[in-house]
N, C-alpha and C. Protein backbone atom coordinates (compact mmCIF):
# COMPACT_ATOMS: atom_id res chain seq x y z
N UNK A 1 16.44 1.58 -4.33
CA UNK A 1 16.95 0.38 -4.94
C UNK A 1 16.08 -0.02 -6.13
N UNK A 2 14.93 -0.13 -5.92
CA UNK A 2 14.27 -0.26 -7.04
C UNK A 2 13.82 0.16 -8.42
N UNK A 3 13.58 1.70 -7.94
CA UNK A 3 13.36 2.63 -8.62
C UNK A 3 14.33 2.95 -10.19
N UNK A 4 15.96 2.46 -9.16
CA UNK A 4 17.04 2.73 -10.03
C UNK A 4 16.90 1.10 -10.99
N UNK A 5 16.51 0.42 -11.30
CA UNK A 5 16.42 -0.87 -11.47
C UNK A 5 15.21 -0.42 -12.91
N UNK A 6 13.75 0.17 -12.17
CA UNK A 6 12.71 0.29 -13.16
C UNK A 6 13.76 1.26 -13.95
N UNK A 7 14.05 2.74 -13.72
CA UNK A 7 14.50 3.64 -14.53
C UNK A 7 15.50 3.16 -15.74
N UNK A 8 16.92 1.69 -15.40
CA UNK A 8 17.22 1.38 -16.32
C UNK A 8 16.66 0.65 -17.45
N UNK A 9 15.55 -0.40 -17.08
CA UNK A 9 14.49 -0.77 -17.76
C UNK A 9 13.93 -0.14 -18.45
N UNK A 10 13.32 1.18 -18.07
CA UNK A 10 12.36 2.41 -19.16
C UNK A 10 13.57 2.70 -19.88
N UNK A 11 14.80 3.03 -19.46
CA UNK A 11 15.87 3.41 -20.55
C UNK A 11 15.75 2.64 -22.10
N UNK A 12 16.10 1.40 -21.42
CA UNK A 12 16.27 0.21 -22.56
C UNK A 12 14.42 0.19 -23.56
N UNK A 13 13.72 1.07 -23.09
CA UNK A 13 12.16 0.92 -23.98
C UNK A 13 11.46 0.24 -23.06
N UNK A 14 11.87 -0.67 -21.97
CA UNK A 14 10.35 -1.23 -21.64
C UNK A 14 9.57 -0.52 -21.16
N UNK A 15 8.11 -1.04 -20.39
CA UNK A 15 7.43 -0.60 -20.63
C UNK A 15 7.26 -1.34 -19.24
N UNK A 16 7.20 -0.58 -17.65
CA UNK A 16 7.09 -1.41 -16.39
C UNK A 16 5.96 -0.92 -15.98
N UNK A 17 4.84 -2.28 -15.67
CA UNK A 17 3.44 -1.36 -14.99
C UNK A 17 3.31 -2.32 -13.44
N UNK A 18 4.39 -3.21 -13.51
CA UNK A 18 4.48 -4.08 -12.04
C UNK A 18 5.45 -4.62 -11.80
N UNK A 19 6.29 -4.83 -10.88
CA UNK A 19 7.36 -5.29 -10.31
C UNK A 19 7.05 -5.94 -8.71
N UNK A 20 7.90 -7.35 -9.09
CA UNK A 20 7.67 -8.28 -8.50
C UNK A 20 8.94 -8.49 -7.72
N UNK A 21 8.78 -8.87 -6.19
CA UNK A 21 10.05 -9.11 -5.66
C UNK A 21 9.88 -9.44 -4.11
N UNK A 22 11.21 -9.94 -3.39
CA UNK A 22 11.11 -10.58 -2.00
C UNK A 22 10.62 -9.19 -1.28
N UNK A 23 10.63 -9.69 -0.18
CA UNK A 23 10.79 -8.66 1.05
C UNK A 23 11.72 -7.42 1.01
N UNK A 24 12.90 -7.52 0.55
CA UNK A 24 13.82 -6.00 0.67
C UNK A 24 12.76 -4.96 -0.73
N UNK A 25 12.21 -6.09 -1.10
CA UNK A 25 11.48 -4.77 -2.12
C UNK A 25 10.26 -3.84 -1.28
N UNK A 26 9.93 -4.45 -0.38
CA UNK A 26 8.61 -4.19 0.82
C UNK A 26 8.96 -2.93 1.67
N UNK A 27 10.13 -2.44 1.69
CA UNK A 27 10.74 -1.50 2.11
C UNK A 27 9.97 -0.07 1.99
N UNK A 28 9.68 1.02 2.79
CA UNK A 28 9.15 2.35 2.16
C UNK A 28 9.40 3.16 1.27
N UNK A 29 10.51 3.08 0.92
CA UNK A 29 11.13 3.37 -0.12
C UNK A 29 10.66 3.17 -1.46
N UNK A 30 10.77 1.84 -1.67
CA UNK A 30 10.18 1.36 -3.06
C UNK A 30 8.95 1.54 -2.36
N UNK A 31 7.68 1.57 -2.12
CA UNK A 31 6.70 1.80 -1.15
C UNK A 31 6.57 2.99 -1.90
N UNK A 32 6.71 3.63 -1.90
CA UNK A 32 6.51 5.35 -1.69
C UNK A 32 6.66 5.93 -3.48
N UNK A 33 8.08 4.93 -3.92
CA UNK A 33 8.17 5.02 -5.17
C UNK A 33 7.65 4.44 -6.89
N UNK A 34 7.04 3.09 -5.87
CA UNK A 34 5.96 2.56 -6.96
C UNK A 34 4.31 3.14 -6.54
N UNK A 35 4.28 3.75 -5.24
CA UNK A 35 3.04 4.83 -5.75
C UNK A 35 3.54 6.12 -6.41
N UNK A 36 4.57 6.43 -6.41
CA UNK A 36 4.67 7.84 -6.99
C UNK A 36 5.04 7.67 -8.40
N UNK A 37 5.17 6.59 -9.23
CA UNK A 37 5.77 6.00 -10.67
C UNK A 37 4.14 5.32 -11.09
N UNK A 38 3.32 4.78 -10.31
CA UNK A 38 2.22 4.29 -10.30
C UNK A 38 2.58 2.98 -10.94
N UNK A 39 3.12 1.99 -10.46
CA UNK A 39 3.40 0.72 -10.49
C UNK A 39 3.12 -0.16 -9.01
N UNK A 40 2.88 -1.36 -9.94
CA UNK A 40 1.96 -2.08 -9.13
C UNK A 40 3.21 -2.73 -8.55
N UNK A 41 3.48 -2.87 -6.86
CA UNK A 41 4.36 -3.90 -6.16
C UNK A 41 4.17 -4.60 -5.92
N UNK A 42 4.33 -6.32 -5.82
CA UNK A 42 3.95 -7.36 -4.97
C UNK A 42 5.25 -8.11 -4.46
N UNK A 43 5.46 -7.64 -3.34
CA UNK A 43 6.36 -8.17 -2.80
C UNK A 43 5.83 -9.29 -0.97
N UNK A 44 6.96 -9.78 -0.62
CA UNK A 44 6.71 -10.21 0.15
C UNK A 44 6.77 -9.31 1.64
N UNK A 45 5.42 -9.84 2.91
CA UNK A 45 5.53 -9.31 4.09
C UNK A 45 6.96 -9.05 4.45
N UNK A 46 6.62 -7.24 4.95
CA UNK A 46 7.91 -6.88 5.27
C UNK A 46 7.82 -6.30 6.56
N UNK A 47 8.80 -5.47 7.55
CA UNK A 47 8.86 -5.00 8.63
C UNK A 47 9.20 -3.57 8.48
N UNK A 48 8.91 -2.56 8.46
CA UNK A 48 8.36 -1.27 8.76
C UNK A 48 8.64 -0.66 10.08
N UNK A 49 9.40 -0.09 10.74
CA UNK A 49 9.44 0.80 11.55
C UNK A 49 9.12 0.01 13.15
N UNK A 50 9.49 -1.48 12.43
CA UNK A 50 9.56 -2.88 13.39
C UNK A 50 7.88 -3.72 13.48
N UNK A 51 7.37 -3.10 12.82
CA UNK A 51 5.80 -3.87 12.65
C UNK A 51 5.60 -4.61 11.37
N UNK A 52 5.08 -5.56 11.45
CA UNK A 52 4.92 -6.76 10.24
C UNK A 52 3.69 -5.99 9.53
N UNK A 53 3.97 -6.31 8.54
CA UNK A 53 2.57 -5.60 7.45
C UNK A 53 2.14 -6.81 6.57
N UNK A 54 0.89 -7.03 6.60
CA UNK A 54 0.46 -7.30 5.00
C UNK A 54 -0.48 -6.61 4.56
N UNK A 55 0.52 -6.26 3.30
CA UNK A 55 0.49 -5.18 2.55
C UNK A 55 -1.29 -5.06 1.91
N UNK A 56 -2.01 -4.22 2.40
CA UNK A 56 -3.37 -3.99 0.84
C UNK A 56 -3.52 -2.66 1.04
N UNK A 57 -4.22 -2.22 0.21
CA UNK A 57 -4.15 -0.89 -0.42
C UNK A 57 -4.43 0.16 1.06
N UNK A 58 -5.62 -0.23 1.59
CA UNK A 58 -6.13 0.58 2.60
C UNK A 58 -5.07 1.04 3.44
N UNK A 59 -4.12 0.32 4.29
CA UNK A 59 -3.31 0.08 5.01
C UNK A 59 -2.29 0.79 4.19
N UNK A 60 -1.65 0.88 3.11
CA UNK A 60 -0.74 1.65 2.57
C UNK A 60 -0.64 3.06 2.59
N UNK A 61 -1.77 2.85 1.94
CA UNK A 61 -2.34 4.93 1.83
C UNK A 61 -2.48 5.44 3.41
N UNK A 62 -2.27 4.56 3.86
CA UNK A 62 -2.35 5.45 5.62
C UNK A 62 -0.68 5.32 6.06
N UNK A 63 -0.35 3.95 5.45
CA UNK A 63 1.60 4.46 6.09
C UNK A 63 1.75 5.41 5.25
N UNK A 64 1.79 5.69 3.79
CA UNK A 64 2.15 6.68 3.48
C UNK A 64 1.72 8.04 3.41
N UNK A 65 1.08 8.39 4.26
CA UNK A 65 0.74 9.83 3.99
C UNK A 65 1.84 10.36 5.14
């Protein structure tokens, strides 16, 4: 969802180094895809595989591997 959102943005020239958004942005998905685009996410606590997260770096790099 997101990803397709930044990609029309870089279309149009901008220039995305962070994206901001509720909870459906907290998802692994965008997760997985603003580390792999290297953009910064701040979204709101989300639920994961039914566990509440708040989100910091340490804790990320371990859901996602």
């Amino acid at each position: 969802m997101m990803i397709e959102l930044v990609e029309k943005s870089k279309d149009t020239g901008m220039e995305i180094n962070t994206v901001i958004g509720d909870t459906a942005y907290s998802g692994k998905d965008n997760l997985q895809s603003a580390q792999t685009e290297e953009i910064q996410l701040i979204s709101q606590y989300g639920k994961i595989d039914g566990f509440n997260f708040a989100w910091n770096y340490k804790e990320l790099q371990q859901y996602l591997r």
